[in-house]
Structures are given as C-alpha cells and as structure tokens.
N, C-alpha and C. Protein backbone atom coordinates (compact mmCIF):
# COMPACT_ATOMS: atom_id res chain seq x y z
N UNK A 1 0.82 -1.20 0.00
CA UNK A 1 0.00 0.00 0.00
C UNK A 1 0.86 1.26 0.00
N UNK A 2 2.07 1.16 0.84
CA UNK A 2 2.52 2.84 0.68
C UNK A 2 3.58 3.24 -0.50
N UNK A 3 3.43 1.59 -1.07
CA UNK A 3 4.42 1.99 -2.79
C UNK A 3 3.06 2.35 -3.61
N UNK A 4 1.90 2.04 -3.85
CA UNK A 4 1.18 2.18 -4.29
C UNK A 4 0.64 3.94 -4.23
N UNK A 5 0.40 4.12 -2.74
CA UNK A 5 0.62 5.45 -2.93
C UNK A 5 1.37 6.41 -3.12
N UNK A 6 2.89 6.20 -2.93
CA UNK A 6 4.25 6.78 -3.73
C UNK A 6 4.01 6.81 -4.87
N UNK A 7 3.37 6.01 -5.65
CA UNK A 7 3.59 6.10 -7.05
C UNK A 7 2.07 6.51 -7.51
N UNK A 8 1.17 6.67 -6.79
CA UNK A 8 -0.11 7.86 -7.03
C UNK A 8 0.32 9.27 -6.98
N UNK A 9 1.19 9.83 -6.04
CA UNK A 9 2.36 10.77 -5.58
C UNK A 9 2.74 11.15 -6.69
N UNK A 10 3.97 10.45 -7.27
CA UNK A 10 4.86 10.73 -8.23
C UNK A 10 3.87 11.05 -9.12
N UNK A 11 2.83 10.24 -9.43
CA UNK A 11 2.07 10.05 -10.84
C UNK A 11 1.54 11.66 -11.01
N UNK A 12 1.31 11.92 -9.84
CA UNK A 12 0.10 13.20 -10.02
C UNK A 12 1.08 14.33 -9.96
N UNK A 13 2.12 14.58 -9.80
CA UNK A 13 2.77 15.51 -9.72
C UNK A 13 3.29 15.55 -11.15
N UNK A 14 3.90 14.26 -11.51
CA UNK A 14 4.22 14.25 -13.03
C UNK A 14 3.81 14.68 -13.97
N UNK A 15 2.27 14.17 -13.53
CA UNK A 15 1.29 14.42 -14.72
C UNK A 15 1.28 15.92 -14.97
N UNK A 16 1.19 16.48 -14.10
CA UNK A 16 0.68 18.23 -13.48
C UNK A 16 2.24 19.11 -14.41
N UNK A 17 3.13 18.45 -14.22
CA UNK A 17 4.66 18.94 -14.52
C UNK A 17 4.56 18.65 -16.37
N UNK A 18 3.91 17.50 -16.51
CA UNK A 18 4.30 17.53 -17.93
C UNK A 18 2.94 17.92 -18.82
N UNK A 19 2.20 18.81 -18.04
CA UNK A 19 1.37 19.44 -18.94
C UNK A 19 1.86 21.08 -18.49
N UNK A 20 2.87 21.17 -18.09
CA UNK A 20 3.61 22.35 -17.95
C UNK A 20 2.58 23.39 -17.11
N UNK A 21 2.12 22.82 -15.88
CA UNK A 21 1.52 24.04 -14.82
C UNK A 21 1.83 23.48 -13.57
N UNK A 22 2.18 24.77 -13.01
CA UNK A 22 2.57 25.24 -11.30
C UNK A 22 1.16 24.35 -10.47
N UNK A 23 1.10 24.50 -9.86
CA UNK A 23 0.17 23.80 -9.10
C UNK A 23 -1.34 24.56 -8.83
N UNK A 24 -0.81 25.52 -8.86
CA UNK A 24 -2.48 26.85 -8.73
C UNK A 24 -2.73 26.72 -10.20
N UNK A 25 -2.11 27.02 -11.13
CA UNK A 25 -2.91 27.05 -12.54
C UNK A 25 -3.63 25.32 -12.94
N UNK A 26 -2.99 24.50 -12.12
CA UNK A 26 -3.54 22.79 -12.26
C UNK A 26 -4.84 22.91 -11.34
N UNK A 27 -4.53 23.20 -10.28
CA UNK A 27 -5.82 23.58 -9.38
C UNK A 27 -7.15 24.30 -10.71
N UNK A 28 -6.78 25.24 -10.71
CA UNK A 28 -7.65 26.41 -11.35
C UNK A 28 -8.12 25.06 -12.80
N UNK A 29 -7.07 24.66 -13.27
CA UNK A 29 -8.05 23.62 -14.84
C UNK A 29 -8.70 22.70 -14.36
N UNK A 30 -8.66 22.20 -13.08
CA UNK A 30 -9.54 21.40 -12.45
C UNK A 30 -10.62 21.66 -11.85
N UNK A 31 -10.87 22.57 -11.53
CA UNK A 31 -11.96 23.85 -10.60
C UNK A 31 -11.90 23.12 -9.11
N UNK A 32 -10.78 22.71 -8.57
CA UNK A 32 -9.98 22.71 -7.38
C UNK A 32 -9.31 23.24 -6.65
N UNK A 33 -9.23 23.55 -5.59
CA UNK A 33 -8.22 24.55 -4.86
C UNK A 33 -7.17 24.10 -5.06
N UNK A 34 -5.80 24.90 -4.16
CA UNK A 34 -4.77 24.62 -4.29
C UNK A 34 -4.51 23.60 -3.45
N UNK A 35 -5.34 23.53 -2.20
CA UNK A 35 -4.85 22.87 -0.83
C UNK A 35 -5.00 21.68 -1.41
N UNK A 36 -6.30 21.55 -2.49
CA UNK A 36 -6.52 19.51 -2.66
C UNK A 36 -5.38 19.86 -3.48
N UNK A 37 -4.47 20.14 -4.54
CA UNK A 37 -3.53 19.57 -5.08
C UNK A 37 -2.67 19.29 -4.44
N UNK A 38 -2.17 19.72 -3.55
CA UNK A 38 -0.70 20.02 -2.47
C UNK A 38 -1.57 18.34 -1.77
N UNK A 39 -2.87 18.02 -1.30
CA UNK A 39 -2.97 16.65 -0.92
C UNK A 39 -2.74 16.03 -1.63
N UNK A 40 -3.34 15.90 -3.20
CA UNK A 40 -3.13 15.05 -3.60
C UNK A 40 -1.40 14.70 -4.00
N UNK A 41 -1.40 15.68 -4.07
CA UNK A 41 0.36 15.29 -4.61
C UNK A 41 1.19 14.82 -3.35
N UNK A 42 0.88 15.33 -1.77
CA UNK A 42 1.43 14.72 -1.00
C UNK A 42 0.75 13.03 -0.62
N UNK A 43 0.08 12.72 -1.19
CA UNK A 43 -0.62 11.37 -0.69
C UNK A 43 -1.79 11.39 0.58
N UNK A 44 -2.34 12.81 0.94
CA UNK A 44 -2.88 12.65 1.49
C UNK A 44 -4.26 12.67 0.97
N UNK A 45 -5.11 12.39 0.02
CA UNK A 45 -6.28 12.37 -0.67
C UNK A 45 -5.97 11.97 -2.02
N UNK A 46 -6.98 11.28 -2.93
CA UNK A 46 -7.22 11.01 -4.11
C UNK A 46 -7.72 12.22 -4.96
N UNK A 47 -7.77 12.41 -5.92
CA UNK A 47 -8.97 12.99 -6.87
C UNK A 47 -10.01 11.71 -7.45
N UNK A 48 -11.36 12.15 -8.01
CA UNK A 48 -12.21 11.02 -8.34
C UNK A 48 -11.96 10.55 -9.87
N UNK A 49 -12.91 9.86 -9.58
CA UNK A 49 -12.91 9.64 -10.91
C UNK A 49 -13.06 10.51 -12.67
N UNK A 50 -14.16 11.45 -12.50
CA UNK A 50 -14.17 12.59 -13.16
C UNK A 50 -12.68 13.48 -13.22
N UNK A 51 -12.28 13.85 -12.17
CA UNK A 51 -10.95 14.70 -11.82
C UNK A 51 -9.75 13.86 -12.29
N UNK A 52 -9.74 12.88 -12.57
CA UNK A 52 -8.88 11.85 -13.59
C UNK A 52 -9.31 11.86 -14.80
N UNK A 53 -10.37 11.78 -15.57
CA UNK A 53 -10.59 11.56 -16.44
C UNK A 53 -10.33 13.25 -17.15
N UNK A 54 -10.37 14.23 -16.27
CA UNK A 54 -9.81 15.55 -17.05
C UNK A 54 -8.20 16.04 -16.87
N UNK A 55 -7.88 14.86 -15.87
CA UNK A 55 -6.73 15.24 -15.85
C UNK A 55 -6.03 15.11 -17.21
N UNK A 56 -6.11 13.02 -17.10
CA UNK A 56 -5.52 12.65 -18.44
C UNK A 56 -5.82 13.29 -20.29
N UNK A 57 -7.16 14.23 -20.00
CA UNK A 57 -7.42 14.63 -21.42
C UNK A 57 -6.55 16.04 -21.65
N UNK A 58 -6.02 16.75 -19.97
CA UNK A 58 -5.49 17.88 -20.59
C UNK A 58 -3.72 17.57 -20.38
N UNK A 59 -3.56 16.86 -19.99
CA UNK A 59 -2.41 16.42 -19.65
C UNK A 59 -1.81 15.08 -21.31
N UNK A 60 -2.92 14.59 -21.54
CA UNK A 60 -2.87 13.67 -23.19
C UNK A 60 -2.27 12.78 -22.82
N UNK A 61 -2.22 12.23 -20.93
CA UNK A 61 -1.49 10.82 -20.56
C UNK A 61 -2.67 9.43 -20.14
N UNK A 62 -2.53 8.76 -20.55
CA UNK A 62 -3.64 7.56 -20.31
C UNK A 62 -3.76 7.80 -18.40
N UNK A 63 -4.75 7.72 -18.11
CA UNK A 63 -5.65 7.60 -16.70
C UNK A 63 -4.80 6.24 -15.77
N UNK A 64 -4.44 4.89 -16.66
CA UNK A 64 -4.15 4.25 -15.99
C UNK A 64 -2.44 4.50 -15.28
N UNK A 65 -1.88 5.56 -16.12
CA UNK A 65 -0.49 5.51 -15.51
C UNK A 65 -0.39 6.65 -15.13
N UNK A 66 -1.70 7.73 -15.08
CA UNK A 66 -1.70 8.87 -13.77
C UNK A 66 -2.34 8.06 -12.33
N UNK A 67 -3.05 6.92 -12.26
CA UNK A 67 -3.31 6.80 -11.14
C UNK A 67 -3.04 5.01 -11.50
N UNK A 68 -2.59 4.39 -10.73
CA UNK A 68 -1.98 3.37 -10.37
C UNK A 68 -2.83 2.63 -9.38
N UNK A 69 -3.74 1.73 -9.03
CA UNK A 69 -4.26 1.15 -8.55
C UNK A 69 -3.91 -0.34 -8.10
C-alpha cells in the first residue's frame, strides 16, 4: 500500500509537470483549490474519478499511468 501510494504521488505531480503548470494554474483547470492539489500530490487524498478523467485529457497521458491502482 505505501508503494502504491508513492507512485499515485509521483504520478500526479508528473502528470501536473508535464502538462507544464505550477500547481495553482492545475488547481484552477480542475476547478480545485490549491490545498486539494498540495494533498493530492502529497498522498494525502485522491482525486475522483471525473478529476482523472480531465486530468488525463489535458495532460494527453492515459488515466491508468496517472493513477496506479
């Protein structure tokens, strides 16, 4: 479980980095605050399912290797 969430971690920060935005402008394309990104990227919360499925369309990375299950 806590490699699993290391690599939800990495994933979501990656993802966020290689669609080239800071963390408030990733917040803001998500209509999320800043505080849930700073969780999610520290492992302390998920995003849902919807909030994945826009990640990977603005980011252009498949869903299954932004979130790792």
């Amino acid at each position: 479980m806590v490699v699993e969430q290391t690599l939800v971690k990495i994933n979501l920060a990656a993802v966020r980095v290689n669609a080239g935005m800071n963390q408030k402008e990733w917040a803001k394309a998500l209509g999320v605050s800043l505080y849930t990104i700073i969780n999610w990227e520290s492992g302390k919360s998920c995003p849902n399912a919807r909030q994945l499925r826009t990640m990977s369309e603005l980011s252009k990375i498949p869903i299954d290797f932004i979130y790792v299950a």
